[in-house]
N, C-alpha and C. Protein backbone atom coordinates (compact mmCIF):
# COMPACT_ATOMS: atom_id res chain seq x y z
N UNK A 1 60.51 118.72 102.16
CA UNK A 1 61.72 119.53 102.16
C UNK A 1 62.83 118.79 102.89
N UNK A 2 63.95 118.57 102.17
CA UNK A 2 65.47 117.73 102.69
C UNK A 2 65.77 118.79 103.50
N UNK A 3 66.55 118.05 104.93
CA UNK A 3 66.87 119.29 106.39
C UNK A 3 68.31 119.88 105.45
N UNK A 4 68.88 119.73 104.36
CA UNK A 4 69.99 121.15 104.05
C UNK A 4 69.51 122.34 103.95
N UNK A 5 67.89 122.41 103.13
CA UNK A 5 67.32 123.13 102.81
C UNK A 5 66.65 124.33 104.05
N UNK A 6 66.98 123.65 105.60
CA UNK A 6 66.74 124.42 106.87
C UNK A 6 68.19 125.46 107.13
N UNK A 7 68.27 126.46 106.04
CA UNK A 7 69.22 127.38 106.77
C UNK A 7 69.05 128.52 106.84
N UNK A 8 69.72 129.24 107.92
CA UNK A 8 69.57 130.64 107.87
C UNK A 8 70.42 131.31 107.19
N UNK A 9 70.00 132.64 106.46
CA UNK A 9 70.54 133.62 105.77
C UNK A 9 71.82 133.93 105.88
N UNK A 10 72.46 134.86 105.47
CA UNK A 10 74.15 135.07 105.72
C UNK A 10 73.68 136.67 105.87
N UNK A 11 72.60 137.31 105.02
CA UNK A 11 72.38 138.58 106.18
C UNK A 11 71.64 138.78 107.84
N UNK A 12 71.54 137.44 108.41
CA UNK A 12 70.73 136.86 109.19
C UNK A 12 72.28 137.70 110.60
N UNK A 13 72.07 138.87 110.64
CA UNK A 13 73.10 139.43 111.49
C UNK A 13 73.02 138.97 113.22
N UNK A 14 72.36 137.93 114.01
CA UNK A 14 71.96 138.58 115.26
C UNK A 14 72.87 136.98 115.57
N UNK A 15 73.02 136.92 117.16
CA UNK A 15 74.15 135.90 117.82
C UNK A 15 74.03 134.69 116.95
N UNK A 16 74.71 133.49 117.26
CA UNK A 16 74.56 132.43 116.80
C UNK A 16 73.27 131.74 116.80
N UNK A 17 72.54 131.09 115.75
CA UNK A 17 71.30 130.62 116.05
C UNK A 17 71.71 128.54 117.16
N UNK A 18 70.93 128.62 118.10
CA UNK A 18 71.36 127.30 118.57
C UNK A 18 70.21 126.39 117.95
N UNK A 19 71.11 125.25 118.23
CA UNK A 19 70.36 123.87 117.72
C UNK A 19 69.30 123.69 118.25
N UNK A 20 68.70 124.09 119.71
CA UNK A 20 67.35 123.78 120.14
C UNK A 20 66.23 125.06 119.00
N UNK A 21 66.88 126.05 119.02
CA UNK A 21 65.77 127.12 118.00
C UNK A 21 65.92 126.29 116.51
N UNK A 22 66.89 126.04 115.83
CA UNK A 22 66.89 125.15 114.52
C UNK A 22 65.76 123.86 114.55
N UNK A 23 65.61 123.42 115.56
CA UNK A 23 64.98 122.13 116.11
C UNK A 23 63.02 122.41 116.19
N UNK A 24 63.41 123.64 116.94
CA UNK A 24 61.94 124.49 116.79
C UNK A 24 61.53 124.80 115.73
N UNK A 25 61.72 125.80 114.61
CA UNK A 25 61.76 126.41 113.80
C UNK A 25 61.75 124.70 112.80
N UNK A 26 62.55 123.50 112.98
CA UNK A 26 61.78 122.62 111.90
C UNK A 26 60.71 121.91 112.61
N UNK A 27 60.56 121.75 113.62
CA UNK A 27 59.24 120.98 113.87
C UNK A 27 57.91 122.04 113.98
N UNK A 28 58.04 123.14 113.84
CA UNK A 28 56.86 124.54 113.44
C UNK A 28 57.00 124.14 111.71
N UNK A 29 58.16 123.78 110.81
CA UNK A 29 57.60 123.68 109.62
C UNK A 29 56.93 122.35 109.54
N UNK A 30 57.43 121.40 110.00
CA UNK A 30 56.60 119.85 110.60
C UNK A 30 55.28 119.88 110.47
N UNK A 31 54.92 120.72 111.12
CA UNK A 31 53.51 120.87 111.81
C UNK A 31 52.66 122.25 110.54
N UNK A 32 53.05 122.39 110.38
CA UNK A 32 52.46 123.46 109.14
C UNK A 32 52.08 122.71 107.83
N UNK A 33 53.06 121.60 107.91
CA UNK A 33 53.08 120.87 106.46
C UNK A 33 51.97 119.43 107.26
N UNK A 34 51.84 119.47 108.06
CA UNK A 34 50.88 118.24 108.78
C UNK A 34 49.34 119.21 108.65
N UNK A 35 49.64 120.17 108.92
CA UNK A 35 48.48 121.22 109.24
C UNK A 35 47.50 121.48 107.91
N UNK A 36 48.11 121.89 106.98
CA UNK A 36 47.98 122.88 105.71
C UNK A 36 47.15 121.17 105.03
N UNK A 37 47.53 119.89 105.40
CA UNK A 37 46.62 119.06 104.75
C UNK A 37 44.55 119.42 105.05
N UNK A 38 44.55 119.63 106.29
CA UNK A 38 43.14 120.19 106.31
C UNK A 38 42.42 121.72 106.63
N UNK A 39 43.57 122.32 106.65
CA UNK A 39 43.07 124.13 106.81
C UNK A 39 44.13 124.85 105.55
N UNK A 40 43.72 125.87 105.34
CA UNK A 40 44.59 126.04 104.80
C UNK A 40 45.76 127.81 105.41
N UNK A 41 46.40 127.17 105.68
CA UNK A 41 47.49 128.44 106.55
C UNK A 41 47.81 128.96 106.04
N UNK A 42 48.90 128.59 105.10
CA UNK A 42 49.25 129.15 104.01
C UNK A 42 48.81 128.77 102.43
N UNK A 43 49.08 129.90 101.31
CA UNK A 43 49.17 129.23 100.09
C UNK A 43 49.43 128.31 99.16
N UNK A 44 48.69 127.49 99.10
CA UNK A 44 49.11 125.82 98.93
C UNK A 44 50.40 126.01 97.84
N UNK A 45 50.02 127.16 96.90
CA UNK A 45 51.48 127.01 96.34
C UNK A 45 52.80 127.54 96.66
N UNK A 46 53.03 127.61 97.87
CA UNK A 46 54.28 128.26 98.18
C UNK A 46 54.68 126.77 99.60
N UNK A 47 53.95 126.06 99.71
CA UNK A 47 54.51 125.12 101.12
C UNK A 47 55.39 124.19 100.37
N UNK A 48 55.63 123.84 99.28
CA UNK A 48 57.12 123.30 99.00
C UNK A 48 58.58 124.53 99.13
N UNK A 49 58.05 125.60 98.88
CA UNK A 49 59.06 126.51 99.21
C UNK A 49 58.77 127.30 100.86
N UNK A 50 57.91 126.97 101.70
CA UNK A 50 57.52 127.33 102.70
C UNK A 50 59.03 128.12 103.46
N UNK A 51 59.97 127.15 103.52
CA UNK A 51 61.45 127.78 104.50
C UNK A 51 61.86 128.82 103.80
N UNK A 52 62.16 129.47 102.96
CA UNK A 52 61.85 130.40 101.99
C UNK A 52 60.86 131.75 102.12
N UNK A 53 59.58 131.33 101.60
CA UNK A 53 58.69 132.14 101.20
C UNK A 53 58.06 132.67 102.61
N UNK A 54 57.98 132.16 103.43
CA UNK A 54 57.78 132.61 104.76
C UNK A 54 58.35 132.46 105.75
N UNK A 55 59.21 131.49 106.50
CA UNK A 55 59.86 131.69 107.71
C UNK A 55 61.28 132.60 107.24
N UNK A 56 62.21 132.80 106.28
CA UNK A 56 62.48 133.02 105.95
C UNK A 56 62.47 134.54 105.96
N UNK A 57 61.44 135.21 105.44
CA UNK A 57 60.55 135.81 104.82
C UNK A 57 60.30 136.11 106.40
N UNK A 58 59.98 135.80 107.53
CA UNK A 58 59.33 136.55 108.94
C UNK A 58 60.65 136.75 109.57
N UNK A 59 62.08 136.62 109.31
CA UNK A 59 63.32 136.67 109.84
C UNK A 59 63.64 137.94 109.83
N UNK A 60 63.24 138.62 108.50
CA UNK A 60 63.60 139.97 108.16
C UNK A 60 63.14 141.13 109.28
N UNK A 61 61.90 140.83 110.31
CA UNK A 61 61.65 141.48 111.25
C UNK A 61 62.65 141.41 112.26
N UNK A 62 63.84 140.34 112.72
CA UNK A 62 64.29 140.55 113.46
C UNK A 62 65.29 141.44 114.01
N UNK A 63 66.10 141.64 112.89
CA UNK A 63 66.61 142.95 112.81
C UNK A 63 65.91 144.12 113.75
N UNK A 64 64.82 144.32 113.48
CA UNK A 64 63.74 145.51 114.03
C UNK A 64 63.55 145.44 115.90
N UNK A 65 63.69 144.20 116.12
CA UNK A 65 63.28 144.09 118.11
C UNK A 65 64.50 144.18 118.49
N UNK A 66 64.20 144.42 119.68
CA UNK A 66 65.38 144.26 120.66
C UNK A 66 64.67 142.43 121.58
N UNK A 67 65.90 141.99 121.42
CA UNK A 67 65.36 140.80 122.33
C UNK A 67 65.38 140.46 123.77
N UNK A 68 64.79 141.34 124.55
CA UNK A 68 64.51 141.79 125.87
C UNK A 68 63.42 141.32 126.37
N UNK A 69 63.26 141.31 127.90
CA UNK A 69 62.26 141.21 128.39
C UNK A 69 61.52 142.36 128.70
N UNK A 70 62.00 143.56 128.07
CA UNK A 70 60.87 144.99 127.63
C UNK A 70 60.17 144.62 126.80
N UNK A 71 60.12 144.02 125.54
CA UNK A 71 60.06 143.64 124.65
C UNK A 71 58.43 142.94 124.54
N UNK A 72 57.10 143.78 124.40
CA UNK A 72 56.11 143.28 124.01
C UNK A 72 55.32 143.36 122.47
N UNK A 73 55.16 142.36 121.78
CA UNK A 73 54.94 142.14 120.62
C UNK A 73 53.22 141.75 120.52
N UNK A 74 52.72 142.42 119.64
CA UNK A 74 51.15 142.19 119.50
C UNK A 74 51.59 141.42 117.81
N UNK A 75 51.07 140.37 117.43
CA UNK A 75 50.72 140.24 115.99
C UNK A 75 49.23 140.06 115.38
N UNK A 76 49.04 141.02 114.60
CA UNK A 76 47.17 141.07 114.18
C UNK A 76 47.27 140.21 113.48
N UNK A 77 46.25 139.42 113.38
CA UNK A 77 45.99 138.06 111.74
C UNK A 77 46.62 137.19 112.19
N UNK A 78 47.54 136.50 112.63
CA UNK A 78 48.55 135.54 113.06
C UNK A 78 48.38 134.71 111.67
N UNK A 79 47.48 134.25 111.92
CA UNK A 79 47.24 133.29 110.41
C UNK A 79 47.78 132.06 110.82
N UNK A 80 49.22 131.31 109.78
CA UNK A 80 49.55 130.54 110.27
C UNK A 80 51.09 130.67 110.96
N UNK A 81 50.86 131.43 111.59
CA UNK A 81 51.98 132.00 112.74
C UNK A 81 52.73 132.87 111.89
N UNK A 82 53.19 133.51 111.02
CA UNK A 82 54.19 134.55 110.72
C UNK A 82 53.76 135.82 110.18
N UNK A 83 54.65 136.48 111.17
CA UNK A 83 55.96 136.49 111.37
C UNK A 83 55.67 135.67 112.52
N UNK A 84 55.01 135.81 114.40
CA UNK A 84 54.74 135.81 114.89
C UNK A 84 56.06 134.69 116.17
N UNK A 85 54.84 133.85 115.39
CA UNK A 85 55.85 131.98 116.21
C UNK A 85 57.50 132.33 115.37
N UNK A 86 58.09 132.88 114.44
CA UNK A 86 59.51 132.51 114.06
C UNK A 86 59.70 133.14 114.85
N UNK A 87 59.36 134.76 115.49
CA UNK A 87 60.12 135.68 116.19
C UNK A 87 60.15 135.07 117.99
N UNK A 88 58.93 134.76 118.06
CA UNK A 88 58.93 133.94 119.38
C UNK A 88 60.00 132.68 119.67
N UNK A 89 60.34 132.29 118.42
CA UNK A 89 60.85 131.06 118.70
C UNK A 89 62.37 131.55 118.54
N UNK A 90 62.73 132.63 117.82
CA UNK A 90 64.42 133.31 117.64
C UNK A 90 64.52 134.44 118.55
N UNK A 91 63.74 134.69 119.47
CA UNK A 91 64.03 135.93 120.05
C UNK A 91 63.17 135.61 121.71
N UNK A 92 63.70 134.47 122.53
CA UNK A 92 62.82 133.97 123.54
C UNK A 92 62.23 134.86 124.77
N UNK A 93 62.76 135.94 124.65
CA UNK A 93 62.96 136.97 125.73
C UNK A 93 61.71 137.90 125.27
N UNK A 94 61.49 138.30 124.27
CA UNK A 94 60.12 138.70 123.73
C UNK A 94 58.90 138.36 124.02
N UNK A 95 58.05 138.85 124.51
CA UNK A 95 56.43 138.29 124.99
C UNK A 95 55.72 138.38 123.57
N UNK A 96 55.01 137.40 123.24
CA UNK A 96 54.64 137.40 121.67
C UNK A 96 53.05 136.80 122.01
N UNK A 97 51.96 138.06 121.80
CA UNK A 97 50.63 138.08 121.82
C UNK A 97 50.58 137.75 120.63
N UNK A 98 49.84 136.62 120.42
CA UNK A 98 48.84 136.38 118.68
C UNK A 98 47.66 136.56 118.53
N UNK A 99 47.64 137.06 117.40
CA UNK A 99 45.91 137.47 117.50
C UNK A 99 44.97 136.79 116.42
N UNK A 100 44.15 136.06 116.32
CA UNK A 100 43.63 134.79 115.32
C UNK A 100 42.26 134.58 115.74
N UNK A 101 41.29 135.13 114.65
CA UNK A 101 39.68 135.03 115.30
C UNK A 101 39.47 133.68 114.44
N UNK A 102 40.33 133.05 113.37
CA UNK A 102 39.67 131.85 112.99
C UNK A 102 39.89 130.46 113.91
N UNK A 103 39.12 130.24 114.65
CA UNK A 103 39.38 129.12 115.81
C UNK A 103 40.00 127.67 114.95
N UNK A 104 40.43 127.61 113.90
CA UNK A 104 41.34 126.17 113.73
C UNK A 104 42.47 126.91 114.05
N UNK A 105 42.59 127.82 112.96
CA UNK A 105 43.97 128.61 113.09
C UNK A 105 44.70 128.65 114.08
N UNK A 106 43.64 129.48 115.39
CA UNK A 106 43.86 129.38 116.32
C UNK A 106 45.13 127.91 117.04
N UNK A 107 44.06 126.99 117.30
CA UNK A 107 44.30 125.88 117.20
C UNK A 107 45.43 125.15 117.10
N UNK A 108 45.85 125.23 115.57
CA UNK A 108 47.08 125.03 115.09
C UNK A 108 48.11 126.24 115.91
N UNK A 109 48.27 127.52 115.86
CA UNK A 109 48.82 128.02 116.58
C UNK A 109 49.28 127.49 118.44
N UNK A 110 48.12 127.28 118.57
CA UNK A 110 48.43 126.49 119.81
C UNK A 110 49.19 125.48 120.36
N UNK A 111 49.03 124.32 119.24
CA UNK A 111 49.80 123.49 119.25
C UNK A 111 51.19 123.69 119.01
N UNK A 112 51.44 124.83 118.21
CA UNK A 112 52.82 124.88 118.01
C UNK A 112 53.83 125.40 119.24
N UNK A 113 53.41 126.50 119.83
CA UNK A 113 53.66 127.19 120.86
C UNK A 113 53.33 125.59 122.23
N UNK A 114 52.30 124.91 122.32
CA UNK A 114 52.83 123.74 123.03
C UNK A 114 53.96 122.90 122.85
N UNK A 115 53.74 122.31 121.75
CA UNK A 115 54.82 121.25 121.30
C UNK A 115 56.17 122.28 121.13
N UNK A 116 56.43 123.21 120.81
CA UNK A 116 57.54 124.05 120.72
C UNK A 116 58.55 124.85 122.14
N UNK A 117 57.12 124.18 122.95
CA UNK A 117 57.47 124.85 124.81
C UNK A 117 57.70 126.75 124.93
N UNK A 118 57.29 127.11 124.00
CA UNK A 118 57.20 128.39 123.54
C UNK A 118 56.65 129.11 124.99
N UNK A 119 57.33 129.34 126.34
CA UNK A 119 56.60 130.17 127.34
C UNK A 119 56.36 131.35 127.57
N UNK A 120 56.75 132.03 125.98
CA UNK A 120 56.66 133.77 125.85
C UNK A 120 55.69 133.55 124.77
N UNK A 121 54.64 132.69 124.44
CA UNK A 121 53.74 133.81 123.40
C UNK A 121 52.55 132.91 123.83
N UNK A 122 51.55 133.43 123.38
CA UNK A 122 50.20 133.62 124.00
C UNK A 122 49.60 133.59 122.83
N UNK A 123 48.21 132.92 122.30
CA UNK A 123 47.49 132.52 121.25
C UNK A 123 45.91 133.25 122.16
N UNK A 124 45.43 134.37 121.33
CA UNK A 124 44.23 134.88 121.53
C UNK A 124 43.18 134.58 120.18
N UNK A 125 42.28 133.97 120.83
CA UNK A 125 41.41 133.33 119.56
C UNK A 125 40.47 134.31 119.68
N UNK A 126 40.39 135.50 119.20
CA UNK A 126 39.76 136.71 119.25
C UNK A 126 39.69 137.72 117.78
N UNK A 127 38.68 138.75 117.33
CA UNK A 127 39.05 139.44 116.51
C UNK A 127 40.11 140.57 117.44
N UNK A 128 40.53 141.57 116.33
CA UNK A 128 41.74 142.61 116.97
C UNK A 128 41.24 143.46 117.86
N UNK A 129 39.91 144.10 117.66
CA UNK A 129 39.29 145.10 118.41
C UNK A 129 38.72 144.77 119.81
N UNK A 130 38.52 143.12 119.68
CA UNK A 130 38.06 142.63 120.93
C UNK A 130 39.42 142.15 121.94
N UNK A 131 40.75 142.52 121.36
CA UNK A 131 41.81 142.82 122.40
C UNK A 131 42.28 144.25 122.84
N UNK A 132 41.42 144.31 123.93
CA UNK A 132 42.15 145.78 124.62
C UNK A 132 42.93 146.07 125.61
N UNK A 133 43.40 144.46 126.40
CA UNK A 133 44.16 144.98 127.67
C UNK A 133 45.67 144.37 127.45
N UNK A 134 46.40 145.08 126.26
CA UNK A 134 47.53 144.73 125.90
C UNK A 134 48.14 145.96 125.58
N UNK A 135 49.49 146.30 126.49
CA UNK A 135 50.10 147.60 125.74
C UNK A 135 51.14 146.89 125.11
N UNK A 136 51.78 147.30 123.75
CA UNK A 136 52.89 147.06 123.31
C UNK A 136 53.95 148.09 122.61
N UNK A 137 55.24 147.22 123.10
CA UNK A 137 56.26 148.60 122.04
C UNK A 137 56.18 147.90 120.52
N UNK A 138 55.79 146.40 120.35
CA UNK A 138 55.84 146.16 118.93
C UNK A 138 54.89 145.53 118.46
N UNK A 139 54.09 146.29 117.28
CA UNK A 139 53.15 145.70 116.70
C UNK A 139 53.51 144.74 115.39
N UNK A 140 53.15 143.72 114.77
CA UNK A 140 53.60 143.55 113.63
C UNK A 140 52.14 142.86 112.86
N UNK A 141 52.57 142.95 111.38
CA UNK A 141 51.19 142.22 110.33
C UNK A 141 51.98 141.85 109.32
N UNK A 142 51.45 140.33 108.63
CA UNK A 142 51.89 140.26 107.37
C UNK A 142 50.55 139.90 106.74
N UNK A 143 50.99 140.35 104.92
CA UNK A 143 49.97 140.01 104.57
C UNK A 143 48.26 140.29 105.09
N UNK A 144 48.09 140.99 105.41
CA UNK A 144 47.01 141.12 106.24
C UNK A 144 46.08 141.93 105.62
N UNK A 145 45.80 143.96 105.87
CA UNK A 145 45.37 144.22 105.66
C UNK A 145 45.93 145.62 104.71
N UNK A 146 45.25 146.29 104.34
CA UNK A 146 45.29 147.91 103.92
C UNK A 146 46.61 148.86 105.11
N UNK A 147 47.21 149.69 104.93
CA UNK A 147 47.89 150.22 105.44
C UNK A 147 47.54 150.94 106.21
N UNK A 148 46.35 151.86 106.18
CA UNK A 148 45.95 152.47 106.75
C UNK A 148 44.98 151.95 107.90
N UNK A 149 44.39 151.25 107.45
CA UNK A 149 43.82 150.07 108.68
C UNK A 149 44.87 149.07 109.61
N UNK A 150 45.92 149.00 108.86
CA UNK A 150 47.09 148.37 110.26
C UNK A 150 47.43 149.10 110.84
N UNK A 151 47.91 150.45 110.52
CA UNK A 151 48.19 151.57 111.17
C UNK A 151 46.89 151.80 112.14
N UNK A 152 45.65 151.99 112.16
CA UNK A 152 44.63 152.12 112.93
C UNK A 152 44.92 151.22 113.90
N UNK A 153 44.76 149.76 113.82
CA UNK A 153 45.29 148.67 114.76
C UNK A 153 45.65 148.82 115.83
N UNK A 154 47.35 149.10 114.56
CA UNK A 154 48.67 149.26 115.82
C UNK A 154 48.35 150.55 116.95
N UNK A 155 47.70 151.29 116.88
CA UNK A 155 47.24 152.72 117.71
C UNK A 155 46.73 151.68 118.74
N UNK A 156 45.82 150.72 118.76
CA UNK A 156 44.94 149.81 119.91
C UNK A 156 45.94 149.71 120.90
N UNK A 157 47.24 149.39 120.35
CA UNK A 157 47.95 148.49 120.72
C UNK A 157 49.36 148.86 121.36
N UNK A 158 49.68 150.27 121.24
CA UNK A 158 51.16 150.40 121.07
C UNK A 158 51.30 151.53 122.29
N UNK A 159 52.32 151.27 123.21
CA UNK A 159 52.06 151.98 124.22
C UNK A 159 53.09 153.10 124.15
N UNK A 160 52.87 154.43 124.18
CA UNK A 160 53.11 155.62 123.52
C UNK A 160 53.95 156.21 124.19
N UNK A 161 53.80 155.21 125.78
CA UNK A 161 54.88 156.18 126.96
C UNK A 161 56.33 155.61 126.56
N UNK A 162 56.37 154.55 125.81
CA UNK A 162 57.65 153.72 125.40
C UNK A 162 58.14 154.06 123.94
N UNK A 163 59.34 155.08 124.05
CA UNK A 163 60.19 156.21 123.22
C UNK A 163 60.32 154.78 122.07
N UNK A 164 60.39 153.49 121.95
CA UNK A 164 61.22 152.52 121.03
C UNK A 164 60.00 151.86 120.66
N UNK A 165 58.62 152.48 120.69
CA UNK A 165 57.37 151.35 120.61
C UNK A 165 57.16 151.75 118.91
N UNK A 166 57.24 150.83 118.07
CA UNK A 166 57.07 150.59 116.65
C UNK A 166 55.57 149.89 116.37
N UNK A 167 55.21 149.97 114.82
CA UNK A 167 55.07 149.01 114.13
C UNK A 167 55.71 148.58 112.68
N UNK A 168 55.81 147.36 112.37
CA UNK A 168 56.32 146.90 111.72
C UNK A 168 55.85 145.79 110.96
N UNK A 169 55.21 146.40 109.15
CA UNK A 169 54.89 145.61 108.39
C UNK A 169 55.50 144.47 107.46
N UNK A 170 55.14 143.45 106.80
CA UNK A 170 55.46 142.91 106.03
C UNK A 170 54.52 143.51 104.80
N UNK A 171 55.15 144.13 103.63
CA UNK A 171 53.99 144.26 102.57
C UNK A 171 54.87 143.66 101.50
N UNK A 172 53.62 143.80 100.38
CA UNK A 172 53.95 143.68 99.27
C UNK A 172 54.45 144.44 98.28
N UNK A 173 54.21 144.44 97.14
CA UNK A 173 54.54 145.57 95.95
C UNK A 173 53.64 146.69 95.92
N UNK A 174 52.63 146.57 96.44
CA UNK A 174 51.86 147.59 96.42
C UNK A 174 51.85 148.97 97.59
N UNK A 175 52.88 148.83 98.36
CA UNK A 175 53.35 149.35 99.73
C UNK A 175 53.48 150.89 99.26
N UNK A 176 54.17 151.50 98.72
CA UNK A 176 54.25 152.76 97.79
C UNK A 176 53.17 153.76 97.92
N UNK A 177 52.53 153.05 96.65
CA UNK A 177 51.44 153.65 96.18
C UNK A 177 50.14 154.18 97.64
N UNK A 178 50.23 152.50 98.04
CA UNK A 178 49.21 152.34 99.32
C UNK A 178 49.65 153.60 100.01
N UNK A 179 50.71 153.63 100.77
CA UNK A 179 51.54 154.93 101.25
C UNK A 179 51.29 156.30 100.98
N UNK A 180 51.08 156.63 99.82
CA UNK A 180 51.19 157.54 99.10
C UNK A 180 49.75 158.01 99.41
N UNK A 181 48.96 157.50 99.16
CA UNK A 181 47.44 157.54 99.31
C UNK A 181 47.17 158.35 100.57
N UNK A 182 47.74 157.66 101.39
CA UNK A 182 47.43 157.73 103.14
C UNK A 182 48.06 158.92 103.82
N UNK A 183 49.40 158.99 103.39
CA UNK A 183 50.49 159.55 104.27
C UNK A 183 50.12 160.76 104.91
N UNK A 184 49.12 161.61 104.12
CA UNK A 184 48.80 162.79 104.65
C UNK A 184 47.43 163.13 105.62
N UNK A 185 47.18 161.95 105.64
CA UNK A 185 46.26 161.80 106.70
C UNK A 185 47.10 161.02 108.11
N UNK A 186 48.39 160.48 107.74
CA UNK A 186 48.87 159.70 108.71
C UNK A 186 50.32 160.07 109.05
N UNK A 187 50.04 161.66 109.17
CA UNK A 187 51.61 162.36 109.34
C UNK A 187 52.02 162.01 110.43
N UNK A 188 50.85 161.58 111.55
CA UNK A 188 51.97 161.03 112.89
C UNK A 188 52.55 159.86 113.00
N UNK A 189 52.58 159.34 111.50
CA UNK A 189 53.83 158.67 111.54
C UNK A 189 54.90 158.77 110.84
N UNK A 190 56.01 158.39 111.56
CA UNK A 190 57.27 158.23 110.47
C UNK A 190 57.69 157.25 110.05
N UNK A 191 58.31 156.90 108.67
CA UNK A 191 58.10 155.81 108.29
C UNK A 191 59.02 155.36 107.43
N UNK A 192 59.80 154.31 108.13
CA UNK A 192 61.11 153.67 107.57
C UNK A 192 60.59 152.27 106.45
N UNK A 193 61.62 152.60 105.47
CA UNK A 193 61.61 151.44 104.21
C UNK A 193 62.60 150.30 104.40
N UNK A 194 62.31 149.53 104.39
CA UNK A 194 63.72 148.58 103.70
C UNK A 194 63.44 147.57 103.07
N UNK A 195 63.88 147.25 102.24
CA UNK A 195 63.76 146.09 100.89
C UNK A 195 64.06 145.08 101.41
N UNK A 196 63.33 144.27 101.09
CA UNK A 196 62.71 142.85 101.11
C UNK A 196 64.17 141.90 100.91
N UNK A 197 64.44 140.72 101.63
CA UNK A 197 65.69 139.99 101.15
C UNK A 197 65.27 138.86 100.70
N UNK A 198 63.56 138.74 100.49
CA UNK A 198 63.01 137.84 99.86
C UNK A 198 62.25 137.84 98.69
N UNK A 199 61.96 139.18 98.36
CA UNK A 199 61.05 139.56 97.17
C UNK A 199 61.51 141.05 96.76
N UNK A 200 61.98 141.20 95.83
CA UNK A 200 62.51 142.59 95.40
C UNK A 200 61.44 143.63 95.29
N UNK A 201 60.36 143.47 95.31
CA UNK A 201 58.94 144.53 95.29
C UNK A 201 58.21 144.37 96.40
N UNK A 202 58.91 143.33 97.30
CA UNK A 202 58.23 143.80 98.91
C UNK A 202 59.16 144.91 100.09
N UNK A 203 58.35 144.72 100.95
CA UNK A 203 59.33 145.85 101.71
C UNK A 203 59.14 145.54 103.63
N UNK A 204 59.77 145.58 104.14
CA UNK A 204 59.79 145.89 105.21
C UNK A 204 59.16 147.23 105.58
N UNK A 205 58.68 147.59 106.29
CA UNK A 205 57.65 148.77 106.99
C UNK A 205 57.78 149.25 108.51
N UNK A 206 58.74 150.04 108.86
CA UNK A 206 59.19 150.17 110.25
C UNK A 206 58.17 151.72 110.52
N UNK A 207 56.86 151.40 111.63
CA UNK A 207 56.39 152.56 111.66
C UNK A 207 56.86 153.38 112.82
N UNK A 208 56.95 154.69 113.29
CA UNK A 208 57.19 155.42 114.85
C UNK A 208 56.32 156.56 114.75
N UNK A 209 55.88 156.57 116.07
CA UNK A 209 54.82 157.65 116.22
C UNK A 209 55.52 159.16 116.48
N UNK A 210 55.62 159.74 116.04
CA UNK A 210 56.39 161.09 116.12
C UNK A 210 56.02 161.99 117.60
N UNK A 211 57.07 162.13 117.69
CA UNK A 211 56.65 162.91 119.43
C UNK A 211 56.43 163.58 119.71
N UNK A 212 56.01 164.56 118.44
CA UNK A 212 54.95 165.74 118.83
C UNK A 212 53.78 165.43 118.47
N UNK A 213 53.37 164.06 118.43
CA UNK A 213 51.70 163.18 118.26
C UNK A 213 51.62 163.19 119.24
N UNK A 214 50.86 163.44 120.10
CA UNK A 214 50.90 162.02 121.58
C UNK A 214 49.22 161.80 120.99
């Protein structure tokens, strides 16, 4: 990928992005495209469009945080970091827990958050259930699992005394229906939509626990 092809969005609303995060954000695609030769992180057919199809594509969460040092972020699956490492790396004030039971993955995660000097996020080479001493106001997943099982998750995870504590999916086209299925078993949540600025049948997924749940 030619560096013109490293830009951010024009709905990309939040301060100016600086040259040290541009700098990050290409040596995390550096290292993904060094990486993806012996694991595979992502979908081998999408890493020529990688700036795109996923970092890109994990930006759309930012909108959703506040970039504070209130600001604790759990990500289940990490995979090969996204959303996870973009939000860590555009939003430095954020504490960004990863969560990754496949130990290369892991790994690779690690390195990036080293070489990236990343001192707000944390690489847990663990499954999700075997992290319990983390409260957070923000959960996030892409790609990951069933809706109703991220929603289970994010409950591990999301600390209930904090009025602004979310979760927040990346899905696909199938988000709806999945929804639809669930919702009435999962009335304590409420649950914001917004369309995808990368895929017209995906969606953004803003969850809140309603405050007559506790």
């Amino acid at each position: 990928m030619i560096e013109k092809d490293f830009y951010i969005p024009s709905w990309y609303e939040k301060e100016i992005v600086s040259r040290e995060t541009i700098n990050n954000l290409k040596h995390y695609h550096a290292l993904l495209v060094k990486w993806q030769q012996a694991i595979n992180l992502i979908s081998p057919n999408t890493l020529d469009t990688a700036w795109e199809r996923h970092f890109i594509d994990s930006m759309q969460i930012i909108p959703h945080i506040e970039n504070t040092e209130n600001t604790t972020m759990v990500d289940m699956g990490s995979g090969g970091g996204f959303p996870a490492l973009v939000i860590a790396i555009m939003c430095p004030l954020v504490t960004v827990h990863l969560i990754e039971s496949d130990m290369r993955k892991s790994q690779f995660l690690k390195t990036v958050v080293r070489e990236c000097n990343l001192a707000n996020a944390t690489v847990h080479n663990e499954t999700i259930d075997n992290v319990t001493d983390i409260k957070a106001t923000l959960v996030t997943a892409r790609a990951l699992a069933s809706l109703d099982k991220l929603l289970d998750w994010a409950g591990l995870f999301l600390d209930k005394t904090q009025q602004e504590a979310k979760a927040v999916f990346l899905k696909g086209a199938s988000w709806q229906s999945e929804w639809d299925s669930i919702k009435s078993d999962y009335n304590r949540w409420a649950l914001r939509a917004f369309r995808s600025q990368t895929d017209e049948q995906a969606a953004i997924l803003v969850f809140e626990q309603r405050e007559d749940n506790e």
